[in-house]
C-alpha atoms as a PDB file:
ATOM      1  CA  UNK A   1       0.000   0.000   0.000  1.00  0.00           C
ATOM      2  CA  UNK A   2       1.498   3.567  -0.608  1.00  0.00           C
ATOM      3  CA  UNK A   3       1.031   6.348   1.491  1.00  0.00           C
ATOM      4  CA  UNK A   4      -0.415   9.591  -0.093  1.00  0.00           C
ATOM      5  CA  UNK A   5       2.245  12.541  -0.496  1.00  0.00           C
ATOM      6  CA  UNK A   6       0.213  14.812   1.249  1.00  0.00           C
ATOM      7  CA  UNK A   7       0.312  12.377   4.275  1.00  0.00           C
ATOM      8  CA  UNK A   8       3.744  11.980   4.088  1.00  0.00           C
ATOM      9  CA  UNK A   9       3.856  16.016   3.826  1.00  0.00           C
ATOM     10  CA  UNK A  10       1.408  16.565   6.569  1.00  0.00           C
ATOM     11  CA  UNK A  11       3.605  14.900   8.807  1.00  0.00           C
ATOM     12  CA  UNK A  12       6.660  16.515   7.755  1.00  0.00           C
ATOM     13  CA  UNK A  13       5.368  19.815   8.693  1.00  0.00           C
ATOM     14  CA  UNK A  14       4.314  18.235  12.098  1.00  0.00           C
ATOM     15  CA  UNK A  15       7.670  16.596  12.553  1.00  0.00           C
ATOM     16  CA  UNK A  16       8.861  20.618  11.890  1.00  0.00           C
ATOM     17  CA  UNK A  17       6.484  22.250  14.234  1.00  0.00           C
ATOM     18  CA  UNK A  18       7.124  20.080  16.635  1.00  0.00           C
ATOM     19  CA  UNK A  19      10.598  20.161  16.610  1.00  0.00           C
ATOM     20  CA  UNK A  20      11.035  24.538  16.568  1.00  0.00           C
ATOM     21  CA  UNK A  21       8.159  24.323  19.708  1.00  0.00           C
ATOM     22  CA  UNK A  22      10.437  22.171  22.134  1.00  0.00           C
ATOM     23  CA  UNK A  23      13.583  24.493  21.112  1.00  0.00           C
ATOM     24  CA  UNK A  24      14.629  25.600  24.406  1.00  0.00           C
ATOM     25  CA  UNK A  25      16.600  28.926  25.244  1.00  0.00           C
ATOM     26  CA  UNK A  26      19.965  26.597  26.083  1.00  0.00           C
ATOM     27  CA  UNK A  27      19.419  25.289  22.308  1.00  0.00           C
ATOM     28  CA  UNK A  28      19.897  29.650  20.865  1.00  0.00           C
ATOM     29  CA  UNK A  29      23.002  30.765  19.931  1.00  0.00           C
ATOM     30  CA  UNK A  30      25.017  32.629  22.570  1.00  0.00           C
ATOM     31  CA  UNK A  31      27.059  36.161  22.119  1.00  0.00           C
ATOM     32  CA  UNK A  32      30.646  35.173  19.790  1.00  0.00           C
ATOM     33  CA  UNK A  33      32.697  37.243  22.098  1.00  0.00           C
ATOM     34  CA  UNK A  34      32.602  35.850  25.667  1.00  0.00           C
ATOM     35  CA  UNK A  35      33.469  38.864  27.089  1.00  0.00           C
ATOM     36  CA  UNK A  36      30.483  40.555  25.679  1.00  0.00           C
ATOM     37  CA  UNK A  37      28.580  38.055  28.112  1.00  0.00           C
ATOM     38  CA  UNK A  38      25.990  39.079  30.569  1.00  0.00           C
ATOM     39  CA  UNK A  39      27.262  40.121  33.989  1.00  0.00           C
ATOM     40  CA  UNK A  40      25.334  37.804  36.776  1.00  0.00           C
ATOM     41  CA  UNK A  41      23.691  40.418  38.531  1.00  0.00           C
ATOM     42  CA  UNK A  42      21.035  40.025  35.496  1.00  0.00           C
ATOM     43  CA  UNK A  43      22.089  36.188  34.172  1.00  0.00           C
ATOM     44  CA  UNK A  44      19.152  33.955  35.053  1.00  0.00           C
ATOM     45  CA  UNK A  45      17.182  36.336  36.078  1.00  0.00           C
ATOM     46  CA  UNK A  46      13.436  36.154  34.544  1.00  0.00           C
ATOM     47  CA  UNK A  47      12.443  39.759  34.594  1.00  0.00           C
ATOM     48  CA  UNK A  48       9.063  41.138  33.757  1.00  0.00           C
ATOM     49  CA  UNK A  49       7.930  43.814  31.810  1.00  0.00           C
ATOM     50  CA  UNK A  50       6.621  47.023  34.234  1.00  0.00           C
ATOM     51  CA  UNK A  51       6.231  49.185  31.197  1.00  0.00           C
ATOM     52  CA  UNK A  52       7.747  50.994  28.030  1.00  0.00           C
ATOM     53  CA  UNK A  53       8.389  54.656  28.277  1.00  0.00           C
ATOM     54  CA  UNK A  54       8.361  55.801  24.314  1.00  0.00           C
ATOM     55  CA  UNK A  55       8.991  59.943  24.402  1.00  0.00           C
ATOM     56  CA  UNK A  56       6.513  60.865  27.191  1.00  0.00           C
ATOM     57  CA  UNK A  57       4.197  58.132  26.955  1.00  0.00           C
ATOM     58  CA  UNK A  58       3.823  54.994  29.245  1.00  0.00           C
ATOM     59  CA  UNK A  59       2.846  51.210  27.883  1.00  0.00           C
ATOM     60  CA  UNK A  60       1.892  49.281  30.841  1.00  0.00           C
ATOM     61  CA  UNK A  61       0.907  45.311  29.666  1.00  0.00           C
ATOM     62  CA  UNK A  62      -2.573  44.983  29.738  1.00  0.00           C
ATOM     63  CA  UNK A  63      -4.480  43.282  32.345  1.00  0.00           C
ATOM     64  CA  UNK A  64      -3.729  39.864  32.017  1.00  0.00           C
ATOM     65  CA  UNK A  65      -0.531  39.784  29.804  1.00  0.00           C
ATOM     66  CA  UNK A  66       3.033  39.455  30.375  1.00  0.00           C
ATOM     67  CA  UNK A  67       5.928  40.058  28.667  1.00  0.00           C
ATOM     68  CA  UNK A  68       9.491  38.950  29.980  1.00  0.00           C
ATOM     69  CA  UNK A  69      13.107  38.638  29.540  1.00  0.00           C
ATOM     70  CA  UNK A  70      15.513  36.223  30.502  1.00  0.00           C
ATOM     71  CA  UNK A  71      19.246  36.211  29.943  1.00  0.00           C
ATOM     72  CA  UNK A  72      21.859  33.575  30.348  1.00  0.00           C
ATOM     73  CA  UNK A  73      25.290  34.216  31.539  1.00  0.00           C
ATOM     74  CA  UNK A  74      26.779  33.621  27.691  1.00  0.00           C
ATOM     75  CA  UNK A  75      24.751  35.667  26.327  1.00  0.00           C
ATOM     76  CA  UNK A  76      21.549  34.083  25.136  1.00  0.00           C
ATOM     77  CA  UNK A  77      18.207  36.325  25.431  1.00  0.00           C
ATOM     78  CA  UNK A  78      14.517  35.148  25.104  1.00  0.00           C
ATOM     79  CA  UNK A  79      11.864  35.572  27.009  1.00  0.00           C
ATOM     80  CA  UNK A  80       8.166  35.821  26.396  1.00  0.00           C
ATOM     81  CA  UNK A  81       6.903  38.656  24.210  1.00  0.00           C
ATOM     82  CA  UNK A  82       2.948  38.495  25.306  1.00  0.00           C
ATOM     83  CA  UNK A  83       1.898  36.093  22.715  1.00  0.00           C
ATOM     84  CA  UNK A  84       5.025  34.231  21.428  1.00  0.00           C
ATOM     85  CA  UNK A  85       8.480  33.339  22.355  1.00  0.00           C
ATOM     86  CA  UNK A  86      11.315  35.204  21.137  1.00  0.00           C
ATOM     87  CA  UNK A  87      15.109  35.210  21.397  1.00  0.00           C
ATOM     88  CA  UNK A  88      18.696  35.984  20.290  1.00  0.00           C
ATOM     89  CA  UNK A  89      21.786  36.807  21.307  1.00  0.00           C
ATOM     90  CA  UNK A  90      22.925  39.872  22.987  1.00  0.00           C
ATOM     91  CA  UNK A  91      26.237  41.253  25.671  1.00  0.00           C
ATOM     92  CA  UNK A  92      25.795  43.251  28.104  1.00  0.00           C
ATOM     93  CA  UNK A  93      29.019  45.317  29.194  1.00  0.00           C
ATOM     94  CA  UNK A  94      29.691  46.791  32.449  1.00  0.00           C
ATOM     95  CA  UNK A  95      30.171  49.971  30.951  1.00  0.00           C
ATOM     96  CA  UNK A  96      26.388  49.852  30.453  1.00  0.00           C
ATOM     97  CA  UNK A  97      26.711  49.294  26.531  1.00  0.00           C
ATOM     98  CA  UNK A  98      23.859  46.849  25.072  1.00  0.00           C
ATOM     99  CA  UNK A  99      25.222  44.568  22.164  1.00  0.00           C
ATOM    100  CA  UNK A 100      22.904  43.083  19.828  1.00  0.00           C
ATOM    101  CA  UNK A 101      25.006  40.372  17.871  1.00  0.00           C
ATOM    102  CA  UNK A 102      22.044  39.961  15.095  1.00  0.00           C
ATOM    103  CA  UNK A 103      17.990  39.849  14.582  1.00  0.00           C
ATOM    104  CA  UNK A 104      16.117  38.100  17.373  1.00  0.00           C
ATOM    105  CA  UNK A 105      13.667  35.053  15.885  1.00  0.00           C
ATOM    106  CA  UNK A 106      10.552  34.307  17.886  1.00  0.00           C
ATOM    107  CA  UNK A 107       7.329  31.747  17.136  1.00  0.00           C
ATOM    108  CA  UNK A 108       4.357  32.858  15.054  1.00  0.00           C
ATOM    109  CA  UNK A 109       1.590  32.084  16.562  1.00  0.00           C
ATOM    110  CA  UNK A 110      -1.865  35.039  16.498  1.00  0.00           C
ATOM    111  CA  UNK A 111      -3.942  36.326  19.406  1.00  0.00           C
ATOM    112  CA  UNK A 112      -5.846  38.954  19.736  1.00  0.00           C
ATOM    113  CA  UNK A 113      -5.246  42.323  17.792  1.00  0.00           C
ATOM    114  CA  UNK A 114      -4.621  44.223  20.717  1.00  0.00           C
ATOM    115  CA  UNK A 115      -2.076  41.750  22.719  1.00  0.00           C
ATOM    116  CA  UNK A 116      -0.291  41.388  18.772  1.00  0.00           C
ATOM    117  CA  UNK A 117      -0.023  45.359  19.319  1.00  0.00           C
ATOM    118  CA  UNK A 118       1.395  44.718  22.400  1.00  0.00           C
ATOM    119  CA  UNK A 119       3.996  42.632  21.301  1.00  0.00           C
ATOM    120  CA  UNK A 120       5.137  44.361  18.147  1.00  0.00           C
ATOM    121  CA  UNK A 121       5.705  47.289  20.465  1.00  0.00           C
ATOM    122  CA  UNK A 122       7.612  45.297  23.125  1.00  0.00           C
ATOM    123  CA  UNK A 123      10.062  43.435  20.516  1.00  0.00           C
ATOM    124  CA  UNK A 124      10.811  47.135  18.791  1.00  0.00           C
ATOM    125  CA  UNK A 125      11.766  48.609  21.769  1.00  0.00           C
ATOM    126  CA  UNK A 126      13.532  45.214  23.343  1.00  0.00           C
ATOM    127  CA  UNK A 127      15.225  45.123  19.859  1.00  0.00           C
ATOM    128  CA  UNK A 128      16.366  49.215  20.065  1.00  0.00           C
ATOM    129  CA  UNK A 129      18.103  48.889  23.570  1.00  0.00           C
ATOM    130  CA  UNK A 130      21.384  49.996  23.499  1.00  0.00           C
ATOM    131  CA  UNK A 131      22.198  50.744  27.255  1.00  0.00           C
ATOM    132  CA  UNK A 132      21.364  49.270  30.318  1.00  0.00           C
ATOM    133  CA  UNK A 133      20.922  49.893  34.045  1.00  0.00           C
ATOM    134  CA  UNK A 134      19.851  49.200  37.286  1.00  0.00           C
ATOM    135  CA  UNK A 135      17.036  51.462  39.238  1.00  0.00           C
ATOM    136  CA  UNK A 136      17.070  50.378  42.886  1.00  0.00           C
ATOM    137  CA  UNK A 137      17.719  46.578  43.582  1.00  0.00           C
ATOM    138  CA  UNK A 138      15.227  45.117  41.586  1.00  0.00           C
ATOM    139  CA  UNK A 139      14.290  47.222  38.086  1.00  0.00           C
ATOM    140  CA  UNK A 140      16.702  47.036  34.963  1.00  0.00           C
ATOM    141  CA  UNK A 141      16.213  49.517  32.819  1.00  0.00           C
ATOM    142  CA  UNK A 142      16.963  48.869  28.716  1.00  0.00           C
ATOM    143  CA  UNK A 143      16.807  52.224  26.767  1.00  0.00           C
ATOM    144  CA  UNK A 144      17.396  53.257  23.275  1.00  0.00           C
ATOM    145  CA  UNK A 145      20.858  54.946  22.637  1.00  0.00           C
ATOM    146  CA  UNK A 146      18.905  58.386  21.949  1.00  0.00           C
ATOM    147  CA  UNK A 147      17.157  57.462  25.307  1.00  0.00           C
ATOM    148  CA  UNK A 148      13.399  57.680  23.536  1.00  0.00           C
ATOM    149  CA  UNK A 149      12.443  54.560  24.566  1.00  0.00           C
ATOM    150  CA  UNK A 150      13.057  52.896  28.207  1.00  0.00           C
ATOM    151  CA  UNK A 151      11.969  49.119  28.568  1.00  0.00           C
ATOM    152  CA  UNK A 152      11.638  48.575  32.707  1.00  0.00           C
ATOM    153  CA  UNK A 153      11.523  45.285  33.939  1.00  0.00           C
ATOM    154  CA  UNK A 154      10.723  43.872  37.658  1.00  0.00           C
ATOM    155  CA  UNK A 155      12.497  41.296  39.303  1.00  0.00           C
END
């Protein structure tokens, strides 16, 4: 008996999906330059989204979403972005410089228009960072090198 080619195709795209859903944040590449890696204070740290400060205006997440970043001591970044996963590879130097060491990928899944906003907005902004910071023991600040655009994340 022969099995149909669009069987065989269905579960080849399964296979796939399955596959890029149990990618884990140890499987992304790290940062090239291992001193470009991420000091501890923030390594393995899962911090959540507070808001985004864009000009004068504040984003909080809206009731019942959450957006988050995690960061491993090498250099690997992902974190939730409200709807899908995302991540990439970034250093972060003690002189407060944010290094971006390519495009960050993420999952494609859809949700609702406004959480979709939501995200968009929090992977521009993520993806702009070009300093960092801390605010008081527990907020890390991200901001854009013109300083327009502050990501601030809880412990």
């Amino acid at each position: 008996m022969r099995t149909p080619f669009s069987l065989v195709l269905f579960l080849s795209l399964l296979f796939a999906l399955h596959a890029c859903a149990q990618t884990t944040l140890e499987e992304k590449p790290s940062v090239a330059n291992p001193r470009d890696a991420v000091p501890g204070a923030v390594a393995e740290v899962e911090w959540t989204l507070v808001r985004i400060e864009r000009d004068v205006q504040a984003l909080e997440p809206l009731p019942g979403s959450k957006a988050t970043l995690r960061m491993r001591r090498d250099g690997a970044v992902g974190g939730l972005a409200t709807i899908n996963r995302y991540f990439g590879a970034a250093g972060l130097g003690d002189d407060g410089v944010v290094t971006w060491t390519g495009p960050m990928g993420s999952t494609q899944m859809a949700g609702p228009p406004e959480l979709m906003e939501q995200e968009a907005a929090f992977l521009k902004a993520l993806q702009s960072a070009a300093r960092w910071r801390f605010e008081g023991t527990d907020l890390l600040v991200l901001e854009s090198a013109d300083g327009t655009v502050r990501l601030i994340f809880r412990r």
